[in-house]
Protein backbone atom coordinates (compact mmCIF):
# COMPACT_ATOMS: atom_id res chain seq x y z
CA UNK A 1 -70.43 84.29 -46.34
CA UNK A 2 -69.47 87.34 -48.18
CA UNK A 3 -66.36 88.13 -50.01
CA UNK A 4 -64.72 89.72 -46.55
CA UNK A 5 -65.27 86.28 -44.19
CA UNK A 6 -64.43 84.16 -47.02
CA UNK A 7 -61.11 85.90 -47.01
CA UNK A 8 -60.65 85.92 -43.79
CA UNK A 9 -61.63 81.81 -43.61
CA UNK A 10 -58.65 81.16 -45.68
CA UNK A 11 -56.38 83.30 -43.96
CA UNK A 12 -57.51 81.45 -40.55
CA UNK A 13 -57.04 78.20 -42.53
CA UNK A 14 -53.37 79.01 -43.24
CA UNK A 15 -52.01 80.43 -40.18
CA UNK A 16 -53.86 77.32 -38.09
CA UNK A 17 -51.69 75.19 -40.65
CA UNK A 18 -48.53 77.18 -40.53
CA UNK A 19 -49.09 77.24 -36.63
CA UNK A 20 -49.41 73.49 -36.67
CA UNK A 21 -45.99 73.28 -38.73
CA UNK A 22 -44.30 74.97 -36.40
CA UNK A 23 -45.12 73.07 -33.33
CA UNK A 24 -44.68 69.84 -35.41
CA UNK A 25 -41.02 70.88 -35.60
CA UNK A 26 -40.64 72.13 -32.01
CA UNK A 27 -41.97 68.54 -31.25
CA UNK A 28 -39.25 67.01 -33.36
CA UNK A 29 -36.03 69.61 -31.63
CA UNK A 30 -37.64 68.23 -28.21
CA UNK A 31 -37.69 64.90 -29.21
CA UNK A 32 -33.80 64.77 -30.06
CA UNK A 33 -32.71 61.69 -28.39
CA UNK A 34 -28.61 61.52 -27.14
CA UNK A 35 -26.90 64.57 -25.28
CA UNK A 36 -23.70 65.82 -26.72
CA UNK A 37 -21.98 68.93 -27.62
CA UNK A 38 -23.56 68.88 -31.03
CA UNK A 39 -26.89 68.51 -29.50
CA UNK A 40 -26.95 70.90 -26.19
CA UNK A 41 -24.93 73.71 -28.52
CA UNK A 42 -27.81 73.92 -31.48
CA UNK A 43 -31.34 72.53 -29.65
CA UNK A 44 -31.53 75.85 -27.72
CA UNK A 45 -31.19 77.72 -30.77
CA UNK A 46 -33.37 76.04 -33.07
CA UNK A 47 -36.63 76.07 -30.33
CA UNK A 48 -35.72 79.64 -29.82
CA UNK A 49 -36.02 80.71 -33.72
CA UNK A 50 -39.42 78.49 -33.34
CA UNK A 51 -41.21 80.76 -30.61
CA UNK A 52 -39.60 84.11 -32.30
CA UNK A 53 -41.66 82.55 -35.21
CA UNK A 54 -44.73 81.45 -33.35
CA UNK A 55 -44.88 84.82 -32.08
CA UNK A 56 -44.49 86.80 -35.70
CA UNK A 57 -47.23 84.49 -36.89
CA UNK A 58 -49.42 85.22 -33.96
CA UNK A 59 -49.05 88.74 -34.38
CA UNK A 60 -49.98 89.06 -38.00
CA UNK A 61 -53.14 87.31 -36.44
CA UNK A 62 -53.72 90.25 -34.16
CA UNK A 63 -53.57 92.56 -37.27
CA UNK A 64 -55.58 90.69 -39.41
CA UNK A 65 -58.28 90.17 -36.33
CA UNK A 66 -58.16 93.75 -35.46
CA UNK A 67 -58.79 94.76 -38.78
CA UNK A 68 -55.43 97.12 -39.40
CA UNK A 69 -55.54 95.25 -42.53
CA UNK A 70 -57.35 92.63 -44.94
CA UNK A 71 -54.52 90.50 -45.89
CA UNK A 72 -50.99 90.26 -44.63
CA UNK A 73 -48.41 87.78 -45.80
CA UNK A 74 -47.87 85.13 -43.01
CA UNK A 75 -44.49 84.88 -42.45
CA UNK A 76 -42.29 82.44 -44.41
CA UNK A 77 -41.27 79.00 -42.11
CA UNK A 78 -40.07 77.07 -45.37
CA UNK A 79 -35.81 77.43 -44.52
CA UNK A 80 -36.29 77.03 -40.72
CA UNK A 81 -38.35 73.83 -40.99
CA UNK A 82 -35.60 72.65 -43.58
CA UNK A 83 -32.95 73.52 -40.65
CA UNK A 84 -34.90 71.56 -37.91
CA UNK A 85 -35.30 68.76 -40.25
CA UNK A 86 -31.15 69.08 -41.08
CA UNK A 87 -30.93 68.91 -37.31
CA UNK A 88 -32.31 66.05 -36.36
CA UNK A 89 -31.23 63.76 -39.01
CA UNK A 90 -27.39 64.85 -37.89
CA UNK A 91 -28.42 64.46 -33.99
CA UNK A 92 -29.28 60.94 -35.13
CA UNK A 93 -26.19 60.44 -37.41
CA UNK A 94 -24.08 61.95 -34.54
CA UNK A 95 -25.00 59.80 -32.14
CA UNK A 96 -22.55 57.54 -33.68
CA UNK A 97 -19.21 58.76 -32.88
CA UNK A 98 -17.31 57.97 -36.16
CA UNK A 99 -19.97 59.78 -37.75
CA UNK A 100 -19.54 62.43 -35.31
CA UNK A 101 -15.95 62.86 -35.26
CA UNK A 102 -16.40 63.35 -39.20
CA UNK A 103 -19.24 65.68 -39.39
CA UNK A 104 -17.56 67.45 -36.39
CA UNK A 105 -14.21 67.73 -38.58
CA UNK A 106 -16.20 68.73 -41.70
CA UNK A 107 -17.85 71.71 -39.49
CA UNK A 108 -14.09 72.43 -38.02
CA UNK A 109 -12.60 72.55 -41.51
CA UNK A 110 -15.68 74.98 -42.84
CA UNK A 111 -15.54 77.33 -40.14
CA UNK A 112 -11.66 77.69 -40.67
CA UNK A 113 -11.91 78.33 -44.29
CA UNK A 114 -15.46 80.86 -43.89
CA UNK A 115 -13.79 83.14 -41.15
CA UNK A 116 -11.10 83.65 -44.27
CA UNK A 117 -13.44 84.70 -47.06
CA UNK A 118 -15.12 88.14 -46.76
CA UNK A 119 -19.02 87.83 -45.60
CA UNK A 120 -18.34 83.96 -45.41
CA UNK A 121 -18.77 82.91 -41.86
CA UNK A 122 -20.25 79.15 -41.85
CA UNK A 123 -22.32 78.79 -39.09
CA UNK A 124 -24.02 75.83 -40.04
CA UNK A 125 -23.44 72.75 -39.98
CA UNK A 126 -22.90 69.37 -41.71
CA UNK A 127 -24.62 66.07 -41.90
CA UNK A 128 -24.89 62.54 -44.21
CA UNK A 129 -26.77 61.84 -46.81
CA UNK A 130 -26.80 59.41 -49.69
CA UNK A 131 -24.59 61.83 -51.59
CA UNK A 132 -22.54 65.68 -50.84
CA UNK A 133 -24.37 68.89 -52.14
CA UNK A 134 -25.31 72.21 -50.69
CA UNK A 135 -28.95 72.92 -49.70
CA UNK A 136 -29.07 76.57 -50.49
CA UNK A 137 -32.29 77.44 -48.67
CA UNK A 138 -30.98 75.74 -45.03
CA UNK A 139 -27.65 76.37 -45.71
CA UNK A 140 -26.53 72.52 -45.10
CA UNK A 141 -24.10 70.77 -46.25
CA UNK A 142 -24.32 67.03 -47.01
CA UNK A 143 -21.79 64.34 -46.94
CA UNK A 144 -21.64 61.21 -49.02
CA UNK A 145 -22.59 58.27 -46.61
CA UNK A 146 -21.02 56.11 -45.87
CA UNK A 147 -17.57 57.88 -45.24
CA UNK A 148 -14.50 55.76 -45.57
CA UNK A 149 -12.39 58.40 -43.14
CA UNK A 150 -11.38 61.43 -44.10
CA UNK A 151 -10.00 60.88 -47.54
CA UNK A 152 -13.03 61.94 -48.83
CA UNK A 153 -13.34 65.34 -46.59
CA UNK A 154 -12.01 67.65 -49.19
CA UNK A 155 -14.89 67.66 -51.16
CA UNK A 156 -16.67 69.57 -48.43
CA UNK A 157 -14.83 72.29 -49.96
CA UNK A 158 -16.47 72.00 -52.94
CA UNK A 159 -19.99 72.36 -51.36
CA UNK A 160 -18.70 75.20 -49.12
CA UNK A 161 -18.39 77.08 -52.77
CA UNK A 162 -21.67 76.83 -53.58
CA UNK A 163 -22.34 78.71 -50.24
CA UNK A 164 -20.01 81.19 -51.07
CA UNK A 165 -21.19 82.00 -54.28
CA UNK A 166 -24.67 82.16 -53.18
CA UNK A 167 -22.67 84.82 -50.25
CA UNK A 168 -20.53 87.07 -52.38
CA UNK A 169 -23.26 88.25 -54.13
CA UNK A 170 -23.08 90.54 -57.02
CA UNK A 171 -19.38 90.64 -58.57
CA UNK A 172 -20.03 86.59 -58.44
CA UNK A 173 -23.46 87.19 -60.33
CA UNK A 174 -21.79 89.92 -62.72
CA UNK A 175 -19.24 88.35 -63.86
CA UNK A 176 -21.24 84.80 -63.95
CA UNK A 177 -23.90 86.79 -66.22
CA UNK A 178 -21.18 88.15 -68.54
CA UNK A 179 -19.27 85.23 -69.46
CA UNK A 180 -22.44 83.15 -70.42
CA UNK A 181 -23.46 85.95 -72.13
CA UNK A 182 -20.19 86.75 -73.88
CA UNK A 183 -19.01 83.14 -74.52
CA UNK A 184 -20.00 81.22 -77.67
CA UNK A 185 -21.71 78.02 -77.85
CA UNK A 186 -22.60 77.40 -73.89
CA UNK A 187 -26.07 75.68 -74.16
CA UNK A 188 -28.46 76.38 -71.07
CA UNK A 189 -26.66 74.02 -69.06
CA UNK A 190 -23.99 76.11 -68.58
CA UNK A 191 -26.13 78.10 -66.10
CA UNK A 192 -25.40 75.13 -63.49
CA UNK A 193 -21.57 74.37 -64.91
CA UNK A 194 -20.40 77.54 -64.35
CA UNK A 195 -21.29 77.38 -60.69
CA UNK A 196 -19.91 73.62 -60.27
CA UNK A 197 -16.81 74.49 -62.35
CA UNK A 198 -15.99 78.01 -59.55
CA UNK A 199 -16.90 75.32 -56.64
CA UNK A 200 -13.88 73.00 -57.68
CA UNK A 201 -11.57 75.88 -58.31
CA UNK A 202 -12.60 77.60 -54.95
CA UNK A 203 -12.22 74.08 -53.63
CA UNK A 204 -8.75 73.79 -54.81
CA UNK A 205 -8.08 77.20 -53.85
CA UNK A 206 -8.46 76.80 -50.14
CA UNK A 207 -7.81 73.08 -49.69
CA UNK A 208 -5.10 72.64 -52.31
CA UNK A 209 -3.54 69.43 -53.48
CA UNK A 210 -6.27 67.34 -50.89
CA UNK A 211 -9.02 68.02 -53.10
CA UNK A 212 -7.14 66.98 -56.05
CA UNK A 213 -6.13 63.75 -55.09
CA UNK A 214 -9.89 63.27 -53.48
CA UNK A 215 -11.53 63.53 -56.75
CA UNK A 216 -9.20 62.36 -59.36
CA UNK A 217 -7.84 59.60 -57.43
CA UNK A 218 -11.10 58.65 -55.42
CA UNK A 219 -14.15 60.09 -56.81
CA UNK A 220 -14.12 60.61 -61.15
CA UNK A 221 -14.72 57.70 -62.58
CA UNK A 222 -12.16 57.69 -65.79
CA UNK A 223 -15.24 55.42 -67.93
CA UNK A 224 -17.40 58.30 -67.57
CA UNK A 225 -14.96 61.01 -68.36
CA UNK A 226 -16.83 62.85 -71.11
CA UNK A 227 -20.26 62.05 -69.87
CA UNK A 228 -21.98 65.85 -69.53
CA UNK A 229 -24.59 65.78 -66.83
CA UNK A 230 -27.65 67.72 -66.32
CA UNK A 231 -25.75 69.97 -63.59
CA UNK A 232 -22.48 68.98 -63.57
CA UNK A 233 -19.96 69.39 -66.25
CA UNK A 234 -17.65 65.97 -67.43
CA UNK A 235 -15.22 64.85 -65.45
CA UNK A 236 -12.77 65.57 -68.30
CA UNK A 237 -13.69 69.43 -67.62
CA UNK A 238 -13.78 69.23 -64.13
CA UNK A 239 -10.29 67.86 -63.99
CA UNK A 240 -8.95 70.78 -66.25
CA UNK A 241 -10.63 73.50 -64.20
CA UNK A 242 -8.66 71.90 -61.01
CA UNK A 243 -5.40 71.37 -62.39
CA UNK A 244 -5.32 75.07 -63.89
CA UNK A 245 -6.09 76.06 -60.40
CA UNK A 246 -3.32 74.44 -59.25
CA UNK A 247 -1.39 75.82 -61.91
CA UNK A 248 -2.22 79.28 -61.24
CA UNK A 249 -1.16 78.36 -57.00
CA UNK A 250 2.12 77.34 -58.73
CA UNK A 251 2.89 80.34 -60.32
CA UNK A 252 1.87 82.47 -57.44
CA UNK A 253 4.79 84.37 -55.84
CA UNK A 254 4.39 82.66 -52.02
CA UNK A 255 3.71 79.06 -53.43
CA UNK A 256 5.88 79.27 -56.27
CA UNK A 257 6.99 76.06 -57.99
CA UNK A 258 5.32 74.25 -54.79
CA UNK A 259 3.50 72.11 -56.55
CA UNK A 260 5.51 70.71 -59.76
CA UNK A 261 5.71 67.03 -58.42
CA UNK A 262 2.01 67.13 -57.24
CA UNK A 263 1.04 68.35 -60.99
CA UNK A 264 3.04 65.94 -62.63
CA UNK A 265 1.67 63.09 -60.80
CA UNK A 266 -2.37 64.29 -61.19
CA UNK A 267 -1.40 64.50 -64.59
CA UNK A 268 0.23 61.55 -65.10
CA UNK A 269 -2.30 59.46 -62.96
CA UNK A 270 -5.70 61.08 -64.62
CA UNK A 271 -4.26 60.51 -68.22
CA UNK A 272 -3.54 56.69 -67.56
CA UNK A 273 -6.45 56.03 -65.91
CA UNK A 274 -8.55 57.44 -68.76
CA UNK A 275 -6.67 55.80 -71.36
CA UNK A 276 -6.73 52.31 -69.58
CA UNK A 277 -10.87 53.51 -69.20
CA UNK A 278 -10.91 53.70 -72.76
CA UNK A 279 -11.54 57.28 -72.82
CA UNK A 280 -8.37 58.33 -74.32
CA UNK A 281 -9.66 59.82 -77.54
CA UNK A 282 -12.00 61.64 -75.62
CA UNK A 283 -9.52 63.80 -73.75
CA UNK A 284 -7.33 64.12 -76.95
CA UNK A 285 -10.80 65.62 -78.45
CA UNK A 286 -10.98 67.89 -75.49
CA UNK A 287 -7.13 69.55 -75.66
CA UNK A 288 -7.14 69.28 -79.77
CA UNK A 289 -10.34 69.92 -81.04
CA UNK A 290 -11.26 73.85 -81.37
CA UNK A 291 -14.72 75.12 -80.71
CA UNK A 292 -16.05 77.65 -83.56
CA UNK A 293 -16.13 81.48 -82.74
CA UNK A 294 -19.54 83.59 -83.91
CA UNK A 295 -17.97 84.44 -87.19
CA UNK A 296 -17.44 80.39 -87.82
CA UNK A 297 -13.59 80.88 -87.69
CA UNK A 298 -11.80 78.10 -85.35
CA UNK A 299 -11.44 79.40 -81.69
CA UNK A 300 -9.71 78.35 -78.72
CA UNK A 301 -9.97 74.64 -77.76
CA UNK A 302 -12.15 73.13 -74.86
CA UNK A 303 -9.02 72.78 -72.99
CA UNK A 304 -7.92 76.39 -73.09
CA UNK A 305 -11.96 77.49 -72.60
CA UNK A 306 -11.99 75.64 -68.85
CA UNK A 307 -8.72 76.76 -68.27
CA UNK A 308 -9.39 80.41 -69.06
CA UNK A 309 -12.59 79.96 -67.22
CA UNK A 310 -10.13 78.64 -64.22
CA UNK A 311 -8.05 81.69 -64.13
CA UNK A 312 -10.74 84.13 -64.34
CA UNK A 313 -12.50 82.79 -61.36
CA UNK A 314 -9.45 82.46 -60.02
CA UNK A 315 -7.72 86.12 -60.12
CA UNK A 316 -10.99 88.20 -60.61
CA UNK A 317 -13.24 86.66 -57.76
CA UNK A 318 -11.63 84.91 -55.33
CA UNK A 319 -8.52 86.66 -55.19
CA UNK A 320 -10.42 90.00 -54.21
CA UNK A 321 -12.35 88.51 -51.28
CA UNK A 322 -10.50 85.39 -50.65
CA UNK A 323 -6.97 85.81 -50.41
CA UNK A 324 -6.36 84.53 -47.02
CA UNK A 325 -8.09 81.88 -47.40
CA UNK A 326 -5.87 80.54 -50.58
CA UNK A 327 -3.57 77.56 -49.74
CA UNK A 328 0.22 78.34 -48.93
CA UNK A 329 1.22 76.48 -46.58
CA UNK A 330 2.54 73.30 -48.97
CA UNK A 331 6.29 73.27 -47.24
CA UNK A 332 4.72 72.89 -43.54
CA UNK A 333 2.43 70.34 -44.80
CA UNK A 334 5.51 68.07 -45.64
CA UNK A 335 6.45 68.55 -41.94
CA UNK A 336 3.34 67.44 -40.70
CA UNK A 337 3.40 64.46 -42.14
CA UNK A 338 5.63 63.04 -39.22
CA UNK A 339 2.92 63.89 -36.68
CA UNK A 340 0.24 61.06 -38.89
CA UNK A 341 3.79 58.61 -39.44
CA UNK A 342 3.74 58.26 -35.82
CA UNK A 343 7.30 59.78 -35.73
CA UNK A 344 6.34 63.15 -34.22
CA UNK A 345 3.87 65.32 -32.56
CA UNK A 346 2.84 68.51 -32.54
CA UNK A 347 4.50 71.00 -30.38
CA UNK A 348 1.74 72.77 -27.96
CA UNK A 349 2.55 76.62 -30.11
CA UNK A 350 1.94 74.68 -33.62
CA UNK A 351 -0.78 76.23 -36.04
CA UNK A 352 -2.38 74.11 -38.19
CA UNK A 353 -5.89 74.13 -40.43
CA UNK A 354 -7.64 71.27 -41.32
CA UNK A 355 -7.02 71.57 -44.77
CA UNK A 356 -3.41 71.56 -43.86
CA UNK A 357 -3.85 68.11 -41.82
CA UNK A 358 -6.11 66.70 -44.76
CA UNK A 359 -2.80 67.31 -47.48
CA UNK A 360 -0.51 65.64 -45.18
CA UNK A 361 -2.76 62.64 -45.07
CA UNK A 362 -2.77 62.42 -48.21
CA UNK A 363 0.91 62.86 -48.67
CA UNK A 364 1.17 59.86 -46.30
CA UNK A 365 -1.27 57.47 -48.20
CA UNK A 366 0.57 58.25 -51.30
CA UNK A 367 4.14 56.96 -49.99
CA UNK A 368 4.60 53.03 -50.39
CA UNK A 369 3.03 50.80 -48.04
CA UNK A 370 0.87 53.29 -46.19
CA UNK A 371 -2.05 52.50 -43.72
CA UNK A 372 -4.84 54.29 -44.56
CA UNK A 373 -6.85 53.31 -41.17
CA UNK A 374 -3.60 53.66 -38.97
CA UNK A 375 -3.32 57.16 -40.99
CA UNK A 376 -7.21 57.94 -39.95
CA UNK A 377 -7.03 57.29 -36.17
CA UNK A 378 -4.01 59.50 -36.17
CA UNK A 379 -5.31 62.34 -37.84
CA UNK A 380 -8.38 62.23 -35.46
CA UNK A 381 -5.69 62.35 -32.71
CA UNK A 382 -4.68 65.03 -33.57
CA UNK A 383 -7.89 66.47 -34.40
CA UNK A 384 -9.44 65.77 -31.27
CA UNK A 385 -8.94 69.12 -29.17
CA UNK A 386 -10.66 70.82 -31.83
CA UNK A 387 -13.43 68.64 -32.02
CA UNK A 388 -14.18 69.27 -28.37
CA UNK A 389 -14.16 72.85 -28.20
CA UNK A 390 -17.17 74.64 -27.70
CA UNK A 391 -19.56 74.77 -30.64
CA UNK A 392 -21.55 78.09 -31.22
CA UNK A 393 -24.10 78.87 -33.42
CA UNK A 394 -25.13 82.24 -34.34
């Protein structure tokens, strides 16, 4: 063979293979065993963006054949095969209804917050896996299994940040670059903290107090406070980027002293919990001690570094192309509460968001003697026109 068929061997060799990838994953979408909304909304779509793709392969096998050109790139599968493979592991999952109700809320409470931040629409969706995160090429988002109701929900929000900074594009990637580059003393892991620290404020910002009392009272584990991950900041940091996000909700003119009960309590419950952790001196290191500026003079403390950091994100991103999505509606939450109590119902002209219905939960576990199972089933009551409305997917 000369140089030219050799070439052309190889090029055979890969679009046979990416061919046969593609048909391996049509052969999975068909394959999807129980019919449900989920299921009859996304199958059509998925074997759809399949043959569009079977085609475009095809074609650059006309060109190549017909000699229009040597080489041409075959055209990249990689993030569709990661959706198919996203889709059938939640068909399966959502074959179970519990798991279906709460992957159905999750996409619910996504969608409600995307359609508020600019160039955010979610229209993906959600499904289980051994632990939440964001899977940036498929655009899925993964919840911790197994779910004990919806307590844990909030933290959705968290992962929905990472797909909004990955959506918001450059002034999130400007003013990311600048403050690593400006700030003393971040070692290279601060390329991932910076991202996990604007996904909890972000999360805070649109589903307020709920995510709070998810991860401080559920999730961070008060032994481990100052234990700095490979990705993910300490707890002791995280914490401190939340609360100053709540902070800076409290001091905002439409939510404006909302939340001085709710801070007092995160406060008081964080700083007991670490201290009965043993972890005490830790957190005293993290508001006392001050980190060195380039000239080796004493700087601001850790503290006042995350809660800077906070603020910034805070005012100069997500106020600009997030403001309706920002949490306000603390005083109706209160009311809501009623409607989970089993003392009330919604009225048929009442507005509510998810994120809404998630802080009144949580107001309601927090009061004395509270059912947290009696308080699920209710919230899914409520839920439940929502979660059968028509799903799209565009």
């Amino acid at each position: 063979m000369d140089d030219k068929e050799l070439v052309r061997l190889q090029f055979e060799l890969r679009i046979q293979a990416a061919l046969g990838r593609l048909e391996a994953s049509r052969s999975a979408i068909e394959q999807v065993g129980t019919r449900n909304g989920f299921t009859d909304a996304y199958k059509p779509f998925f074997l759809k963006r399949i043959r569009e793709q079977v085609e475009s392969v095809n074609y650059t096998r006309t060109q190549v054949a017909s000699e229009s050109t040597f080489w041409s790139p075959i055209a990249d599968s990689e993030s569709l095969h990661a959706e198919c493979l996203a889709f059938t592991e939640a068909s399966r999952a959502r074959a179970n209804p519990i798991n279906a109700d709460l992957c159905g809320l999750t996409d619910v409470f996504l969608r409600e917050i995307g359609r508020k931040v600019n160039g955010c629409q979610w229209n993906s969706f959600s499904v289980l896996s051994t632990e939440e995160y964001f899977k940036g090429l498929a655009k899925i988002i993964r919840l911790r299994f197994p779910c004990d109701g919806i307590w844990e929900l909030p933290i959705a929000a968290h992962e929905f940040g990472h797909f909004v900074a990955s959506q918001i594009g450059t002034d999130y990637k400007t003013f990311k670059r600048d403050y690593l580059t400006s700030t003393i003393g971040l070692g290279n892991a601060w390329d991932f903290y910076f991202e996990e620290i604007f996904a909890d404020v972000f999360a805070t910002y649109v589903a307020g107090p709920a995510f709070a009392f998810a991860c401080l009272l559920l999730r961070f584990e008060p032994k481990d406070a100052d234990v700095e991950g490979i990705e993910h900041p300490s707890y002791i940091r995280r914490t401190q980027a939340i609360v100053s996000t709540l902070e800076q909700m409290n001091n905002d003119s439409d939510t404006l002293s909302d939340f001085d009960e709710t801070l007092q309590f995160l406060s008081s419950c964080w700083e007991s919990a670490v201290a009965a952790a043993g972890k005490l001196e830790a957190l005293q290191v993290f508001r006392e001690a001050t980190l060195k500026k380039s000239n080796g003079e004493p700087g601001e403390t850790d503290q006042a570094r995350i809660a800077n950091l906070a603020g910034l994100i805070y005012n100069r991103i997500l106020r600009p192309v997030a403001d309706d999505a920002r949490f306000t509606r603390w005083k109706e939450v209160q009311r809501m509460q009623s409607w989970l109590l089993g003392t009330g119902q919604p009225d048929a002209g009442d507005r509510f968001s998810i994120a809404e219905l998630l802080n009144a939960a949580w107001l309601c576990r927090l009061t004395p003697n509270a059912d947290p199972v009696a308080l699920n089933a209710r919230f899914l009551k409520v839920c439940e026109p929502r979660l059968k409305g028509p799903i799209t997917y565009a």
